[in-house]
Protein backbone atom coordinates (compact mmCIF):
# COMPACT_ATOMS: atom_id res chain seq x y z
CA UNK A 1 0.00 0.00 0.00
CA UNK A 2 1.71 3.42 -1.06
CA UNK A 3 1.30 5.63 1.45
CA UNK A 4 -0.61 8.92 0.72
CA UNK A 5 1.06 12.45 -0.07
CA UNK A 6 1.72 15.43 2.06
CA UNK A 7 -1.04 17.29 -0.24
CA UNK A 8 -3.63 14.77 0.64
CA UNK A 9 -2.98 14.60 4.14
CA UNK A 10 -3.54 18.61 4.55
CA UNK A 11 -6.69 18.57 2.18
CA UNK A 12 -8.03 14.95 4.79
CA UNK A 13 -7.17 17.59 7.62
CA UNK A 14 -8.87 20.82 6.64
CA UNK A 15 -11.92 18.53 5.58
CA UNK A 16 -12.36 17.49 9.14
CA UNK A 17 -11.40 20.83 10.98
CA UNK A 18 -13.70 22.31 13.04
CA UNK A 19 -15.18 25.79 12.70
CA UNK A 20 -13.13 27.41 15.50
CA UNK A 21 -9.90 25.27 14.85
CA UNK A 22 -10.12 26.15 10.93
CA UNK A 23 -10.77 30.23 12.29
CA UNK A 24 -7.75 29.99 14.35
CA UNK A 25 -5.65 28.09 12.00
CA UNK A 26 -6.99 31.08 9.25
CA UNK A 27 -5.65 33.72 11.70
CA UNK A 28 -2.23 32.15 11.51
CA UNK A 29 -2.17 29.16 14.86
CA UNK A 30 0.24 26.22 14.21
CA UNK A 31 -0.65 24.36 17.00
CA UNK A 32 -2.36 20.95 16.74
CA UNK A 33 -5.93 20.43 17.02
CA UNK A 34 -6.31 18.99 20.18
CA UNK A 35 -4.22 21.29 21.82
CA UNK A 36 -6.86 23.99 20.77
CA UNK A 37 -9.95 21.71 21.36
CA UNK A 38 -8.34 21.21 25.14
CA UNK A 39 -7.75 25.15 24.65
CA UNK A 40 -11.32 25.52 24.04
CA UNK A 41 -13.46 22.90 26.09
CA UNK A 42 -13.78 25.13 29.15
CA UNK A 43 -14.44 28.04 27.32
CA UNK A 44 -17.60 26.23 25.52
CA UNK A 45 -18.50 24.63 29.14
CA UNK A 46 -18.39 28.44 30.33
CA UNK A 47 -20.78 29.94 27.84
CA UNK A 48 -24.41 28.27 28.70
CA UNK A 49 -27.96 28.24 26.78
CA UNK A 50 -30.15 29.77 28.02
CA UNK A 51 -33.35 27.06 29.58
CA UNK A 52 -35.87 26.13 26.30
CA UNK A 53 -39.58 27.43 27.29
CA UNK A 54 -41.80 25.22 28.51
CA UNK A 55 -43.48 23.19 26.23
CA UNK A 56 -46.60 24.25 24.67
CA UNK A 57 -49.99 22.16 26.54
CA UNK A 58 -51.28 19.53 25.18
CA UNK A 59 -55.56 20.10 23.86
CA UNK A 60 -55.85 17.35 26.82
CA UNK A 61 -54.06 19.42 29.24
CA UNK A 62 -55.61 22.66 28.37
CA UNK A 63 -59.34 19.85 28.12
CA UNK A 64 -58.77 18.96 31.71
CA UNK A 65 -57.50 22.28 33.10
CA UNK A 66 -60.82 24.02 31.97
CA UNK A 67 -62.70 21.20 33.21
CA UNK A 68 -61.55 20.27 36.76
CA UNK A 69 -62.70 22.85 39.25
CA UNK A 70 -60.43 25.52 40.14
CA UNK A 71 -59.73 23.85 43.43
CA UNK A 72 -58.37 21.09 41.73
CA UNK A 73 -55.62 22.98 39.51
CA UNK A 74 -52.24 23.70 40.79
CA UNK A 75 -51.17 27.21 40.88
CA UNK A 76 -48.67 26.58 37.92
CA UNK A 77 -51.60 25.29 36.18
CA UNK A 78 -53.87 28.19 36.84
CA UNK A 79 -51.08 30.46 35.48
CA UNK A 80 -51.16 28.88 32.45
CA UNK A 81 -54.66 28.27 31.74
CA UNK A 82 -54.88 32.27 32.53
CA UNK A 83 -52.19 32.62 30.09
CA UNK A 84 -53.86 30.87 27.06
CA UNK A 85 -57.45 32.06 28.00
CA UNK A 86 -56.17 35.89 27.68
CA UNK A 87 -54.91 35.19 24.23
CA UNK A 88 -57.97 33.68 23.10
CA UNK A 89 -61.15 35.39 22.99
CA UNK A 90 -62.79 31.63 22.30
CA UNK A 91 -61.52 29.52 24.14
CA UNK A 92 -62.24 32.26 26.74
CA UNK A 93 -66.22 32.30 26.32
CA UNK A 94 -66.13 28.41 25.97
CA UNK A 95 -64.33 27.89 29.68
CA UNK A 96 -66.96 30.22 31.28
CA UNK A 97 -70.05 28.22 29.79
CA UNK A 98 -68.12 25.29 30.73
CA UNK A 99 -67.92 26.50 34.41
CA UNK A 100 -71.45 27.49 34.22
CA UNK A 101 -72.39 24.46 32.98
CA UNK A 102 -70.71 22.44 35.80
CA UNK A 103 -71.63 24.69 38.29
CA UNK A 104 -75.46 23.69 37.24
CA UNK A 105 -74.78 20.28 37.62
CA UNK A 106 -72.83 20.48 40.94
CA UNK A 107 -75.47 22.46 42.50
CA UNK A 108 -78.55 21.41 41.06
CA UNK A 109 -79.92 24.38 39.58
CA UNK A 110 -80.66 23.11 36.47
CA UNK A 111 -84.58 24.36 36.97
CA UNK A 112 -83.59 27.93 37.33
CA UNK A 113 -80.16 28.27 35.40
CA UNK A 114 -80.47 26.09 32.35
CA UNK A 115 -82.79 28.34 30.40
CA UNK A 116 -80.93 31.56 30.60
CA UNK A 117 -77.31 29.29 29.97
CA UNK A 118 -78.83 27.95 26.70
CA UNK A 119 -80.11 31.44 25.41
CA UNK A 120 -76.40 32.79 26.55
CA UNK A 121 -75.18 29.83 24.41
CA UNK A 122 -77.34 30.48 21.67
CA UNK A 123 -76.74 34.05 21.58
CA UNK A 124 -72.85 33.93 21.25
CA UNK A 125 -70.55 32.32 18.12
CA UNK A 126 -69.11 28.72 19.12
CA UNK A 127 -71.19 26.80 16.22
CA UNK A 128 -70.04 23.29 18.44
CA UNK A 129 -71.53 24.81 21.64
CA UNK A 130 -74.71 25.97 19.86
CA UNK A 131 -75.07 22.40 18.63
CA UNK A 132 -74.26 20.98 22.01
CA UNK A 133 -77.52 23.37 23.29
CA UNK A 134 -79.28 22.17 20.49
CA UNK A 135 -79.24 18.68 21.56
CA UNK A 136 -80.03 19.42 25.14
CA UNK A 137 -83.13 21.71 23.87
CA UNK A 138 -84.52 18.32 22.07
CA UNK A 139 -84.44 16.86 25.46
CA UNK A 140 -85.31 19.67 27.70
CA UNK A 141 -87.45 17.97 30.08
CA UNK A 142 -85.02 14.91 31.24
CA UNK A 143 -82.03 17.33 31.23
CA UNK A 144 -83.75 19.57 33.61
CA UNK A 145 -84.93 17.13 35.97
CA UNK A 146 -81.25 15.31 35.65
CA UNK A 147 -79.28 18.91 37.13
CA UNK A 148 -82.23 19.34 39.44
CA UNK A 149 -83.61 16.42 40.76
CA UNK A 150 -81.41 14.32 43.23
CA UNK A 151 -81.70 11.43 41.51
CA UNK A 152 -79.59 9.13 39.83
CA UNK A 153 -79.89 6.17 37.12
CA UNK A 154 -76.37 4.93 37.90
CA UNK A 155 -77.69 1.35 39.74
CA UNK A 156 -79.51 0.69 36.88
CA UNK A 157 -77.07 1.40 33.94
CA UNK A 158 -74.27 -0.65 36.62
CA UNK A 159 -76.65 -3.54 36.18
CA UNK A 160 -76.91 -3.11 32.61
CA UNK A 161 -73.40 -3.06 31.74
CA UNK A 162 -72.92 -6.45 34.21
CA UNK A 163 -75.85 -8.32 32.36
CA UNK A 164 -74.51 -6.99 28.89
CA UNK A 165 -70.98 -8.21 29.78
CA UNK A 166 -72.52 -11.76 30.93
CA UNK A 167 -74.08 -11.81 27.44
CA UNK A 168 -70.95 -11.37 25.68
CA UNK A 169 -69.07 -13.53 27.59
CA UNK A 170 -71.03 -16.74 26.68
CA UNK A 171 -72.08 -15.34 23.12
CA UNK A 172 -73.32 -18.26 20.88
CA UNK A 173 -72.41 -20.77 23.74
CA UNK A 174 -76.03 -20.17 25.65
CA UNK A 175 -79.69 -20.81 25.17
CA UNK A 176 -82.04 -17.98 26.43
CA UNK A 177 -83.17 -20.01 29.76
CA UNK A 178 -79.00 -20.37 30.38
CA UNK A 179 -78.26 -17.19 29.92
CA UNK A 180 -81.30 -15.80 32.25
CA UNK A 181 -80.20 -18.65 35.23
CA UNK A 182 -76.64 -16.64 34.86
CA UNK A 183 -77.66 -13.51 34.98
CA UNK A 184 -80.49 -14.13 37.81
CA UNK A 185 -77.15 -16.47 39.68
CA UNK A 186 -74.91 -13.92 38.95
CA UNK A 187 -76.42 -11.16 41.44
């Protein structure tokens, strides 16, 4: 193997210099490079970045910040929920018909409140939340007496779910008069 020229060499050399090893060498240094890299270490060590901002939040973030109650929210998460409700107007509006909305359902005045908060709705420009009222208009009746009245359906639709999951669960392997003895065992 012939071994390669002097000319070669350099051109390998200045390939692989470095930005501030190729200025110094340009300004006339003779040294080698790691004798400037060693040189230069500390100084790059000495010079820091400044921290990256925070991360922007996630839609399921920003979701459950407008949605938990205030109480809830830790004061770095207040800030910024503050922070991105000031720069939108929207999103704004949306979080206080949100609150409203909740604070119907937490204290039951969903006989008193719900008329004026779905005129409010209507009135303003979120076309999602005006179809959200829509729905609840078809309905009026049983969504009034659900934020008013104390009580609840949950038993049932827990009993539903267990006797729907029983069904599944032996799906095409039960007669009728089988699957009633489970489900009447079952409980």
């Amino acid at each position: 193997m012939r071994p390669l020229s002097a000319a070669t060499r350099h051109r390998r050399r200045d390939r692989q210099c470095r930005p501030a090893v190729c200025r110094l060498r340009e300004r006339g240094y003779r040294g080698s490079r790691r004798t400037a890299r060693r040189y230069l270490e500390p100084l790059r060590a000495a010079v820091t970045t400044p921290d990256p901002p925070p991360p922007p939040p996630t839609v399921r973030e920003t979701t459950r910040w407008i949605t938990s109650h205030p109480d809830h929210l830790t004061n770095e998460e207040n800030t910024r929920l503050k922070a991105i409700l000031t720069r939108s107007p929207h999103l704004s509006a949306l979080a206080g018909y949100v609150t409203a909305f909740a604070q119907m359902m937490s204290e039951r005045s969903g006989q008193t409140d719900l008329k004026a908060w779905l005129a409010t709705v209507d009135a303003d420009d979120i076309p999602q939340l005006r179809s959200f009222a829509r729905g609840i208009e078809r309905d009026l009746d049983a969504v009034t007496n659900g934020l008013s009245l104390p009580y609840s359906s949950g038993a049932v639709e827990g009993n539903v779910t267990r006797v729907k999951a029983l069904k599944l669960s032996r799906y095409g392997r039960a007669s009728l008069d089988l699957l009633r003895k489970i489900i009447l065992c079952s409980h």
